[in-house]
N, C-alpha and C. Protein backbone atom coordinates (compact mmCIF):
# COMPACT_ATOMS: atom_id res chain seq x y z
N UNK A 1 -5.74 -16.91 -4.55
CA UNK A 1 -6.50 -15.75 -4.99
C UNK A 1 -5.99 -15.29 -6.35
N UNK A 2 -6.79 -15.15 -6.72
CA UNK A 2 -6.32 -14.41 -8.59
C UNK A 2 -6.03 -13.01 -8.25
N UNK A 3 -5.62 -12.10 -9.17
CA UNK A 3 -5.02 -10.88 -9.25
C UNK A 3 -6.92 -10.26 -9.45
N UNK A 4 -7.04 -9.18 -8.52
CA UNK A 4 -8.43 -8.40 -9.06
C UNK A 4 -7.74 -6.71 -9.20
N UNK A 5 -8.14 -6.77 -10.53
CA UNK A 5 -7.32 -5.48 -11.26
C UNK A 5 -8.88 -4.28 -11.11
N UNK A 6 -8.21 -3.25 -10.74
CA UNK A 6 -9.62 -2.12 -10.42
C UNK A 6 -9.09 -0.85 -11.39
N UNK A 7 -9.73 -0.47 -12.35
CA UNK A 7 -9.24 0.65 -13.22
C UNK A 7 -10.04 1.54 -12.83
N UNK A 8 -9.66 3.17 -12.85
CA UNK A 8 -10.00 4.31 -12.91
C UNK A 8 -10.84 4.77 -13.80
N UNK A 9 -11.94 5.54 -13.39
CA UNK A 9 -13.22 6.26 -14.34
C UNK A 9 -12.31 6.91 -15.23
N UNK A 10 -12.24 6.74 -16.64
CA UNK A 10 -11.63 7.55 -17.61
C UNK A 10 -12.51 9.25 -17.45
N UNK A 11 -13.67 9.52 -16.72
CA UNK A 11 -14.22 10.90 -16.78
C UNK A 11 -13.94 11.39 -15.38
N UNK A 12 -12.77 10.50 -14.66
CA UNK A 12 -12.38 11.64 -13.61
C UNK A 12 -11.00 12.05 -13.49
N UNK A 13 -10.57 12.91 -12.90
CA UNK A 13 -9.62 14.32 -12.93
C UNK A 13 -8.25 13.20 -12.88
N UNK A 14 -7.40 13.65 -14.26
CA UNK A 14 -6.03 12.87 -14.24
C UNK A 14 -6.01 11.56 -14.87
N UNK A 15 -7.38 10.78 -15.30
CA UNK A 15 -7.41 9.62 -15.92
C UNK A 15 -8.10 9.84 -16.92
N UNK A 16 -8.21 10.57 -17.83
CA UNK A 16 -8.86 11.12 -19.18
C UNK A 16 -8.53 9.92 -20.17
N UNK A 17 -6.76 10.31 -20.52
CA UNK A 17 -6.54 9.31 -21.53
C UNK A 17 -5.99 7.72 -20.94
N UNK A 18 -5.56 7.93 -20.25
CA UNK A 18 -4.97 6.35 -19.02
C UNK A 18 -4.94 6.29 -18.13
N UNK A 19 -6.56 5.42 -18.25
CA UNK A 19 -6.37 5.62 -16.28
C UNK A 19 -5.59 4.88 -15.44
N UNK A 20 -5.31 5.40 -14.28
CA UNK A 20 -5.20 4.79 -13.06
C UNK A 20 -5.73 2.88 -13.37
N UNK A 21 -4.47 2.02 -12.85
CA UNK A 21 -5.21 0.88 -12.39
C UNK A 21 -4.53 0.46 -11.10
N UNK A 22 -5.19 -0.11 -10.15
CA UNK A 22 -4.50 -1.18 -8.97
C UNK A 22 -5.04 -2.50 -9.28
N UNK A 23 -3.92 -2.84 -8.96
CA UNK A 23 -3.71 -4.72 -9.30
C UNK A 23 -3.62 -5.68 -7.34
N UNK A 24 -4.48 -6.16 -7.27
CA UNK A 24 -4.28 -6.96 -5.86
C UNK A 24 -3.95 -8.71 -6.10
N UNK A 25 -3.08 -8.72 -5.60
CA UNK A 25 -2.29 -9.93 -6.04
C UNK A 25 -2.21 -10.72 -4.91
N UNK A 26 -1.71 -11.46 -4.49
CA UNK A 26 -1.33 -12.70 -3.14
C UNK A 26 -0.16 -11.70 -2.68
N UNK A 27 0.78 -11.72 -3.20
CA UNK A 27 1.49 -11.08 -1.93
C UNK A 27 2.20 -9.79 -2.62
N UNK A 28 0.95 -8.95 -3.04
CA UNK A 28 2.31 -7.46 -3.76
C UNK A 28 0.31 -6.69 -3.67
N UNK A 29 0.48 -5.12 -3.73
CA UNK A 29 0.14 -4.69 -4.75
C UNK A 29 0.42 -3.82 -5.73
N UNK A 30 0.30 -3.60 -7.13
CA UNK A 30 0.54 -3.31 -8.29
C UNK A 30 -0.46 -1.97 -8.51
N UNK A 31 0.60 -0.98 -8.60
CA UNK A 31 -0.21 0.30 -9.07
C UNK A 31 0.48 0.90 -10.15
N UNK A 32 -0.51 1.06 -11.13
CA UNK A 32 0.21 1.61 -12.34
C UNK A 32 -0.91 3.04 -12.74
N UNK A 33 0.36 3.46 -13.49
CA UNK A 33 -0.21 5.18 -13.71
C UNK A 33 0.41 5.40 -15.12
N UNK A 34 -0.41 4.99 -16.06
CA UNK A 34 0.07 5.38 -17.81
C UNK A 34 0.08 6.38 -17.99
N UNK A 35 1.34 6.57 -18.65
CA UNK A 35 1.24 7.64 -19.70
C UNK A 35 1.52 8.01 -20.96
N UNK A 36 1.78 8.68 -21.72
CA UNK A 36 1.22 8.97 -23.11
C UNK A 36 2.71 8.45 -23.33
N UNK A 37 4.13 8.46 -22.64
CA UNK A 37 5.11 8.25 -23.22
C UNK A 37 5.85 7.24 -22.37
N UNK A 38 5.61 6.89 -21.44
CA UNK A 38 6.11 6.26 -20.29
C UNK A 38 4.89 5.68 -19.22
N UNK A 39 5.03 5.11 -18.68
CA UNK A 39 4.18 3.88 -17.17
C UNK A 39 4.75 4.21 -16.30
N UNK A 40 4.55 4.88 -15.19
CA UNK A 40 4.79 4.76 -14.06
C UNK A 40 4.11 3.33 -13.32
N UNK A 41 4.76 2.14 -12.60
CA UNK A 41 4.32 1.13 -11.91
C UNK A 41 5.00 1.02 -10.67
N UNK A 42 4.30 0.42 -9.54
CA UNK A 42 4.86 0.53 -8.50
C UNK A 42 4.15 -0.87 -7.84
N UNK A 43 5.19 -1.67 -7.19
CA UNK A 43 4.99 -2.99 -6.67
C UNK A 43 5.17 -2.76 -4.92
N UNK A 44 3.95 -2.96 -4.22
CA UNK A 44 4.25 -2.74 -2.81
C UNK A 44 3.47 -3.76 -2.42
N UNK A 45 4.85 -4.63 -1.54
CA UNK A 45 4.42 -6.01 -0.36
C UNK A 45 3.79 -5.67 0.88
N UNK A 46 2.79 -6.26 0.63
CA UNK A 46 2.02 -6.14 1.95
C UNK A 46 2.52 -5.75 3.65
N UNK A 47 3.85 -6.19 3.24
CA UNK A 47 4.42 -6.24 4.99
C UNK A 47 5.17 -4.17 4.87
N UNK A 48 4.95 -3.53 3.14
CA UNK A 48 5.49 -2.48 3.58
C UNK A 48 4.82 -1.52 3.72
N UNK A 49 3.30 -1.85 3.61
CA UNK A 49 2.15 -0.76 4.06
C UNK A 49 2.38 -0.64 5.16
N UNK A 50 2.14 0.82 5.57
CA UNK A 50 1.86 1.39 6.42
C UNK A 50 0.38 1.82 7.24
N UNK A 51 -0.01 1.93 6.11
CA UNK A 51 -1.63 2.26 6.24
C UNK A 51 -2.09 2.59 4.81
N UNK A 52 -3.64 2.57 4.86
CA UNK A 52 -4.68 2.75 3.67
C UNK A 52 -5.63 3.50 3.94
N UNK A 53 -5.97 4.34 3.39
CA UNK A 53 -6.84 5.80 3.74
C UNK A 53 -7.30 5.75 2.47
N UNK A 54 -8.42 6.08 2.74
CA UNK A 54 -9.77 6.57 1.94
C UNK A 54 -10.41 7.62 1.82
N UNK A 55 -10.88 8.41 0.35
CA UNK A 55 -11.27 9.65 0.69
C UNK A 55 -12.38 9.38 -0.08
N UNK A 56 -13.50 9.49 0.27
CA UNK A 56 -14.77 9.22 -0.64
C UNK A 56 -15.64 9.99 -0.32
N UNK A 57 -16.03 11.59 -1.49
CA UNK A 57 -17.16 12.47 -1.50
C UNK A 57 -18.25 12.33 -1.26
N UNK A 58 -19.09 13.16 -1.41
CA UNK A 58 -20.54 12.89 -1.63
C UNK A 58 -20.94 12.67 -3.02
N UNK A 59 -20.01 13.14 -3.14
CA UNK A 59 -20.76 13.19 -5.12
C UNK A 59 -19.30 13.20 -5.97
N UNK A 60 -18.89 12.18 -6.82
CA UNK A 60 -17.61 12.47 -7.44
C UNK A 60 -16.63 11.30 -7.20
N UNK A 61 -15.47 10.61 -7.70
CA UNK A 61 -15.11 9.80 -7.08
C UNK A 61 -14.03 9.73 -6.18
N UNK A 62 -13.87 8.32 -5.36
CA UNK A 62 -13.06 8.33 -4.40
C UNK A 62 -11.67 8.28 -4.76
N UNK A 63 -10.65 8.37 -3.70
CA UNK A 63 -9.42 8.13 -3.83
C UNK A 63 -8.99 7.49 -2.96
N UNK A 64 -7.96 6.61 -2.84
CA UNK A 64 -6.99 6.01 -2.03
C UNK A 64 -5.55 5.97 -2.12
N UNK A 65 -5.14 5.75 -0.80
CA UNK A 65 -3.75 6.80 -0.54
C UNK A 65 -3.00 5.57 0.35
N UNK A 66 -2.24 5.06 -0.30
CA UNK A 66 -1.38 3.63 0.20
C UNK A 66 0.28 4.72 0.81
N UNK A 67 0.19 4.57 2.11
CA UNK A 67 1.56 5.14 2.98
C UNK A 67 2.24 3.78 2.77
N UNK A 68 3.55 4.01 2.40
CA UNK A 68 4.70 3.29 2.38
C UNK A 68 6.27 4.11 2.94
N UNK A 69 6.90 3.07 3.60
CA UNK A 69 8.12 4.33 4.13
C UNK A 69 7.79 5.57 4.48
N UNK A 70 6.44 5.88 4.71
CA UNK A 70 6.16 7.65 4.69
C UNK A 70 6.43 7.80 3.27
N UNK A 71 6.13 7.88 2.21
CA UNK A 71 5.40 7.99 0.75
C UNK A 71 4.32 7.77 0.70
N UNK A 72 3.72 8.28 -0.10
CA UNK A 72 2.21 8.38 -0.25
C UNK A 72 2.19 8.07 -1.91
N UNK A 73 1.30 6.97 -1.83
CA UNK A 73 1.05 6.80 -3.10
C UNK A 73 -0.62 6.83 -3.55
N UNK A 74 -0.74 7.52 -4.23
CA UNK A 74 -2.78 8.16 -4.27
C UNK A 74 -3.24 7.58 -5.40
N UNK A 75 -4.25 7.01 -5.68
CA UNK A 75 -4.91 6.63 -7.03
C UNK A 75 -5.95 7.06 -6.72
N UNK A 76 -7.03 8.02 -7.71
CA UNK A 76 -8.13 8.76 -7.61
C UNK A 76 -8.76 8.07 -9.12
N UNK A 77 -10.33 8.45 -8.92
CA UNK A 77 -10.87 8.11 -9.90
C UNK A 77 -11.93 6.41 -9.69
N UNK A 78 -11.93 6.01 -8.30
CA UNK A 78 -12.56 4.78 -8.49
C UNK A 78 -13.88 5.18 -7.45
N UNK A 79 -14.49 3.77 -7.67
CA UNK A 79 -16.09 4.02 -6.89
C UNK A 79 -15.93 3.85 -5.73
N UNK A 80 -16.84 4.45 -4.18
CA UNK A 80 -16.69 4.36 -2.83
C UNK A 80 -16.93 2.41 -3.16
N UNK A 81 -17.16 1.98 -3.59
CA UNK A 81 -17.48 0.58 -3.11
C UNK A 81 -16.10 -0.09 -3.94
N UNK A 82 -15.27 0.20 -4.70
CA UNK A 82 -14.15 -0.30 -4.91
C UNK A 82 -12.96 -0.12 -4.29
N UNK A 83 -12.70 1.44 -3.33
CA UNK A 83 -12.02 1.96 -2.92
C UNK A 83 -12.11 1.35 -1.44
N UNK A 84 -13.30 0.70 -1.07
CA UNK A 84 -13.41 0.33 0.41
C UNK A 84 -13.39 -1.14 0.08
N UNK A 85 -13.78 -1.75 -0.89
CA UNK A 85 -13.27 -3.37 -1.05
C UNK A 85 -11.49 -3.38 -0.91
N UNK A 86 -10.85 -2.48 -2.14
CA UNK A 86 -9.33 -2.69 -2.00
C UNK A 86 -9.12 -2.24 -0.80
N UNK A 87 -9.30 -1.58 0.19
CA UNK A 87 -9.37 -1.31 1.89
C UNK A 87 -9.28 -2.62 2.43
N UNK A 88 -10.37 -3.33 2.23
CA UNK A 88 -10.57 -4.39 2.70
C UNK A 88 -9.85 -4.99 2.59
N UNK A 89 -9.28 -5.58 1.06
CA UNK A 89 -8.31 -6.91 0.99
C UNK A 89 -7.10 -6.57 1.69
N UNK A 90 -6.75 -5.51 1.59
CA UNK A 90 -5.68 -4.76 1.97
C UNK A 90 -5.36 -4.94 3.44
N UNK A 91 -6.38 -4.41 4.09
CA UNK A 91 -6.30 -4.83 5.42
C UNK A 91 -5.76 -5.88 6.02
N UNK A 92 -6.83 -6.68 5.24
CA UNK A 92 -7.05 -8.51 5.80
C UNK A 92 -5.12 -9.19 5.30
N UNK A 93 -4.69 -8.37 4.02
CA UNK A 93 -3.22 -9.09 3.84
C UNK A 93 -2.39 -8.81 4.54
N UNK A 94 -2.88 -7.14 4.84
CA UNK A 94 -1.71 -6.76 5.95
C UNK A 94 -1.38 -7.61 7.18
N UNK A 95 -2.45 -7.73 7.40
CA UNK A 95 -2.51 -8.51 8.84
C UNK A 95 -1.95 -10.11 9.05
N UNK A 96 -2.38 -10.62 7.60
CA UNK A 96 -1.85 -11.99 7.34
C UNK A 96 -0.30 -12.01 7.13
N UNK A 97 0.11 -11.04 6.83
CA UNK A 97 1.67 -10.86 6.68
C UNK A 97 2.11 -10.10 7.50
N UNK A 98 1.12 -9.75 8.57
CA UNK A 98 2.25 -9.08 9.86
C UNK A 98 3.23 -10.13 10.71
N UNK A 99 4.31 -9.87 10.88
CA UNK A 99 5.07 -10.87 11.54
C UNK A 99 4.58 -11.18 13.18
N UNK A 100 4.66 -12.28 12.95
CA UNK A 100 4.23 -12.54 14.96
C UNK A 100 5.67 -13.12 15.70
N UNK A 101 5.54 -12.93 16.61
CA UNK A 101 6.44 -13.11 17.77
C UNK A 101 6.06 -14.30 18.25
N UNK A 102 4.65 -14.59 18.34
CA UNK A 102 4.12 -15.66 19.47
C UNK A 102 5.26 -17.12 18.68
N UNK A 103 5.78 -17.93 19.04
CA UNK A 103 6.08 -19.17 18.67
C UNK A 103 7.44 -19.16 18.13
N UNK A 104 7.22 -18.18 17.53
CA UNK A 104 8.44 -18.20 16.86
C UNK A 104 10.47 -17.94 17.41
N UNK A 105 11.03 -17.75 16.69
CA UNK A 105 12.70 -18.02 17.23
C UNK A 105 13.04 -16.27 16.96
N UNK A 106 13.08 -15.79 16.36
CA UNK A 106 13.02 -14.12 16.31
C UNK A 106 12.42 -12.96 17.22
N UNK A 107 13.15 -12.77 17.68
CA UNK A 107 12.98 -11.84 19.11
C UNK A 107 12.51 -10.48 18.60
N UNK A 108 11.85 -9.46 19.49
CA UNK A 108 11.56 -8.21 18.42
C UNK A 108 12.59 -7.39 18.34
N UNK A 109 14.14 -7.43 19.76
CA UNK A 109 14.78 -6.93 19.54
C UNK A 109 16.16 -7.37 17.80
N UNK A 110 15.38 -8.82 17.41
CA UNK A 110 16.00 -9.23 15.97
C UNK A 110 15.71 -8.44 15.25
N UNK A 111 13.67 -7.99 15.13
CA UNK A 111 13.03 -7.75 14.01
C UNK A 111 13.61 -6.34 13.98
N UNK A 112 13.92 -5.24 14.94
CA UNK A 112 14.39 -4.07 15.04
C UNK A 112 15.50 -4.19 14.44
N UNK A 113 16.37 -4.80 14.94
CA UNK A 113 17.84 -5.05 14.06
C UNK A 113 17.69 -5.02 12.76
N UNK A 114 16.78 -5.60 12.12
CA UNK A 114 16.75 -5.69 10.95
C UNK A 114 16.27 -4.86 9.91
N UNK A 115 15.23 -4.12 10.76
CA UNK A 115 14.55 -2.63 10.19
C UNK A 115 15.50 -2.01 10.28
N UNK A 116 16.85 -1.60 11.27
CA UNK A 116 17.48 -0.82 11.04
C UNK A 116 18.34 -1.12 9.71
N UNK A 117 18.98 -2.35 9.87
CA UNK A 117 19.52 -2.22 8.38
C UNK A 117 19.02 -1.78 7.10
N UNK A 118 17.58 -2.50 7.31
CA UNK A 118 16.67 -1.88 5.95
C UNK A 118 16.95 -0.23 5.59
N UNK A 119 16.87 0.53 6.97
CA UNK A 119 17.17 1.59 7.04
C UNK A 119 18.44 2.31 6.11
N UNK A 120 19.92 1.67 7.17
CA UNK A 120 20.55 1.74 7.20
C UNK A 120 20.93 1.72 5.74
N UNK A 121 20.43 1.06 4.90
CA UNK A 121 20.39 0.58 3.09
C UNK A 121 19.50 1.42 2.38
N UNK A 122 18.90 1.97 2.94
CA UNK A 122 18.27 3.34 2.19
C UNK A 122 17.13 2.51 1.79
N UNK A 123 16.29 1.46 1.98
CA UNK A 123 15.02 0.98 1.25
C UNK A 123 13.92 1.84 1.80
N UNK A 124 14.25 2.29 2.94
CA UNK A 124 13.11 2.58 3.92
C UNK A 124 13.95 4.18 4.40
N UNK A 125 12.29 5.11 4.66
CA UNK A 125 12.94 6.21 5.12
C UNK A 125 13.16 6.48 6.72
N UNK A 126 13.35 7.51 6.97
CA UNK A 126 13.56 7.01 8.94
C UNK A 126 11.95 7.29 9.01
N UNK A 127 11.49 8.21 8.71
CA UNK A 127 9.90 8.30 9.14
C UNK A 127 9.25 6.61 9.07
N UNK A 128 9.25 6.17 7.91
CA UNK A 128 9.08 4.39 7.91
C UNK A 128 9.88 4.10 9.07
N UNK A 129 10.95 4.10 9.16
CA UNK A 129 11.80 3.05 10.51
C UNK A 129 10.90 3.65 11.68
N UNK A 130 10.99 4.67 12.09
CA UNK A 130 10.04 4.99 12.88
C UNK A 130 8.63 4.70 13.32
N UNK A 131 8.28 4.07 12.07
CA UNK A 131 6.78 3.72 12.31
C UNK A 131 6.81 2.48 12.41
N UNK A 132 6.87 1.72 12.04
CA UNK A 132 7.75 0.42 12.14
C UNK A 132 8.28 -0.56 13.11
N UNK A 133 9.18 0.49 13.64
CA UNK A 133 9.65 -0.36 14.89
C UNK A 133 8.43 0.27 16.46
N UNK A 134 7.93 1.27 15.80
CA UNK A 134 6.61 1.21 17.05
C UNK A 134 5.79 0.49 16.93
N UNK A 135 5.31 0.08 15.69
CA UNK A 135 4.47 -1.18 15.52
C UNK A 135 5.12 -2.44 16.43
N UNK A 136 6.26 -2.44 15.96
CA UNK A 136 7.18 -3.56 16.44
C UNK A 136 7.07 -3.73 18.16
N UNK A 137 7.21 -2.37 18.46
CA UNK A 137 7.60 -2.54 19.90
C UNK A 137 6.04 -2.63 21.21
N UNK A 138 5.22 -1.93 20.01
CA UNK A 138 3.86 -1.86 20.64
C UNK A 138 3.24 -3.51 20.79
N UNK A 139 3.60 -4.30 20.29
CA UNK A 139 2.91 -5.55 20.28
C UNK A 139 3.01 -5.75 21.84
């Protein structure tokens, strides 16, 4: 899959002079937020979504709101039909990079072990470990 880069309406609220772009890649996605003196960019692997939420008006444009660790990361300014495509891919990677149990040599009491360290290392917050290892344990 090639990278499909989605930029922000320069005439909506916060993307005047640089908008908003998300970047969907094979295994990351890329959100960047310019600014007049500095880039804010942010690289998030599919396996550390949490969820993808959508807010799309009646009139005006949508936003989307990528949970990571319990962070919220929002990009506003794109069309209901771009905001529910990146939904889409999003989805479909999540799922392709959810870890399975079936076959494999890694037990879930491993995969827990290992979220805790993540933890334990500060990558992840406990609200993330928390969500996480219920995913984990709910399978």
């Amino acid at each position: 899959m090639s990278v499909k880069k989605y930029i922000a309406s320069r005439v909506s609220e916060g993307n005047r002079l640089f908008p908003a772009e998300i970047h969907i890649e094979e295994t990351e996605i890329m959100l960047k937020f310019p600014g007049f003196f500095s880039e804010k960019s942010r690289h998030i692997m599919y396996q550390q979504v949490e969820g993808v939420h959508v807010d799309s008006p009646m009139i005006g444009y949508s936003t989307i709101t990528f949970v990571v660790g319990g962070e919220r990361f929002v990009g506003h300014g794109f069309t209901k039909a771009e905001v529910e495509e990146i939904k889409d891919i999003c989805s479909e990677k999540i799922s392709d990079n959810a870890p399975r149990n079936g076959g494999g040599n890694i037990s879930i009491a491993d995969e827990v072990k290992k979220l805790k360290e993540v933890l334990d290392d500060g990558i992840i917050t406990q609200q993330g470990y928390d969500t996480q290892k219920a995913r984990l344990l709910d399978r």
